[in-house]
C-alpha atoms as a PDB file:
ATOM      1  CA  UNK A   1     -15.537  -2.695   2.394  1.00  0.00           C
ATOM      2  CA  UNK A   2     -12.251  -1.573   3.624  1.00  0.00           C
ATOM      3  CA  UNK A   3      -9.585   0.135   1.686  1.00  0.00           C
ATOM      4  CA  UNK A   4      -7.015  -2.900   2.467  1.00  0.00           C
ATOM      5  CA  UNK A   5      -9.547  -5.421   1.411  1.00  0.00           C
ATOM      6  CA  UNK A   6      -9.844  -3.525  -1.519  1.00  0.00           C
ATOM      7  CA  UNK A   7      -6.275  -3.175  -2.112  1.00  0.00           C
ATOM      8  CA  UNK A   8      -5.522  -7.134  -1.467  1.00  0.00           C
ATOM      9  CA  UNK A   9      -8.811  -7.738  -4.096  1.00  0.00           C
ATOM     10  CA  UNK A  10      -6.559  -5.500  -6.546  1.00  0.00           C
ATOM     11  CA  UNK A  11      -3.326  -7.566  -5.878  1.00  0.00           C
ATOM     12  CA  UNK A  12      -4.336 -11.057  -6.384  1.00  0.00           C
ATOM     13  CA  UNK A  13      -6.177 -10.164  -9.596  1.00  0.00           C
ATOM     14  CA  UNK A  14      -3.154  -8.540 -11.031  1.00  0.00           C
ATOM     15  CA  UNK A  15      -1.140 -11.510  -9.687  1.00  0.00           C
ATOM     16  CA  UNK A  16      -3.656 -14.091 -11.783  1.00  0.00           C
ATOM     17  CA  UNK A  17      -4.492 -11.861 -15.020  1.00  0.00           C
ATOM     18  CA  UNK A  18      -0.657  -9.525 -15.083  1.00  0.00           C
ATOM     19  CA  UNK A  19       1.965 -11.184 -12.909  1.00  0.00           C
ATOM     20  CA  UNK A  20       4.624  -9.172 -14.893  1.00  0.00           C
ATOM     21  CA  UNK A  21       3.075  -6.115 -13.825  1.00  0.00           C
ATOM     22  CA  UNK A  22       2.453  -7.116 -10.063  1.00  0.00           C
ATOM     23  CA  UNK A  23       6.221  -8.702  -9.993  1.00  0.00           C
ATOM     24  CA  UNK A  24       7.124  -4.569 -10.721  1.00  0.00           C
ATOM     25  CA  UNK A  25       5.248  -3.416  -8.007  1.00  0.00           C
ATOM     26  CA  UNK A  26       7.220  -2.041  -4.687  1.00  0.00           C
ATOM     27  CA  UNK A  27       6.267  -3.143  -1.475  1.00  0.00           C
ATOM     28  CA  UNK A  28       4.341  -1.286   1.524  1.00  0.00           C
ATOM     29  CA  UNK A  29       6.570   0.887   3.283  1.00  0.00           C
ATOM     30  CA  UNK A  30       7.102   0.589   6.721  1.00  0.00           C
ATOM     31  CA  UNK A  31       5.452   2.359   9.478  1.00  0.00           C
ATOM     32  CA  UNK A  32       8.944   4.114  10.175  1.00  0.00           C
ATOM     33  CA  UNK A  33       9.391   5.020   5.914  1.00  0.00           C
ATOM     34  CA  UNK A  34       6.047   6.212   6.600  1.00  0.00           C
ATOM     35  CA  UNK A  35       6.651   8.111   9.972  1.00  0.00           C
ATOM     36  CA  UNK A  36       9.844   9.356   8.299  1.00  0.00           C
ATOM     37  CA  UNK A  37       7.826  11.601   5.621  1.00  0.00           C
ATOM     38  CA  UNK A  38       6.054  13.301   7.859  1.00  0.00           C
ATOM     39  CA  UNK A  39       8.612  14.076  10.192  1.00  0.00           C
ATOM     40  CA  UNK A  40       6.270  13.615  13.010  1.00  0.00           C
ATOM     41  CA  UNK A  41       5.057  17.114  12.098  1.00  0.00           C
ATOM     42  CA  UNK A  42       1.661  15.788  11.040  1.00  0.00           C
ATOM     43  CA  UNK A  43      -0.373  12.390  11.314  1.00  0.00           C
ATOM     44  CA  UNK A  44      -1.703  10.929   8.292  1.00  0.00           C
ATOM     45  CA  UNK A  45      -5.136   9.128   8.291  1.00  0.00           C
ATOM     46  CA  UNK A  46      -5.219   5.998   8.026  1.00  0.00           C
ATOM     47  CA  UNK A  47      -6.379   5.540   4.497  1.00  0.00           C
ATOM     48  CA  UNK A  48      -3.328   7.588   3.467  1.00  0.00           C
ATOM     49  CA  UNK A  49      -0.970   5.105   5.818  1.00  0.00           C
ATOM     50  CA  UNK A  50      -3.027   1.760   3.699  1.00  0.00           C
END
């Protein structure tokens, strides 16, 4: 299974059983938030990027 169908499982459970706690929750960063971190000094795998 992938890590993002993982991570999608883990969302809409929290959404059905805690929607107060998944209302909290931040949204993905962008690929550019992302790209800004590493300061194109390094690439992250992908895993890392999920």
């Amino acid at each position: 299974m992938r890590l993002q169908d993982v991570l999608n499982r883990l969302d809409r459970w929290l959404e059905v059983k805690a929607p107060d706690d998944f209302g909290t929750l931040n949204p993905p960063a962008a690929a550019s938030e992302i790209d800004a971190i590493t300061e194109d000094r390094f690439s992250l795998v992908p895993e890392i990027r999920t």
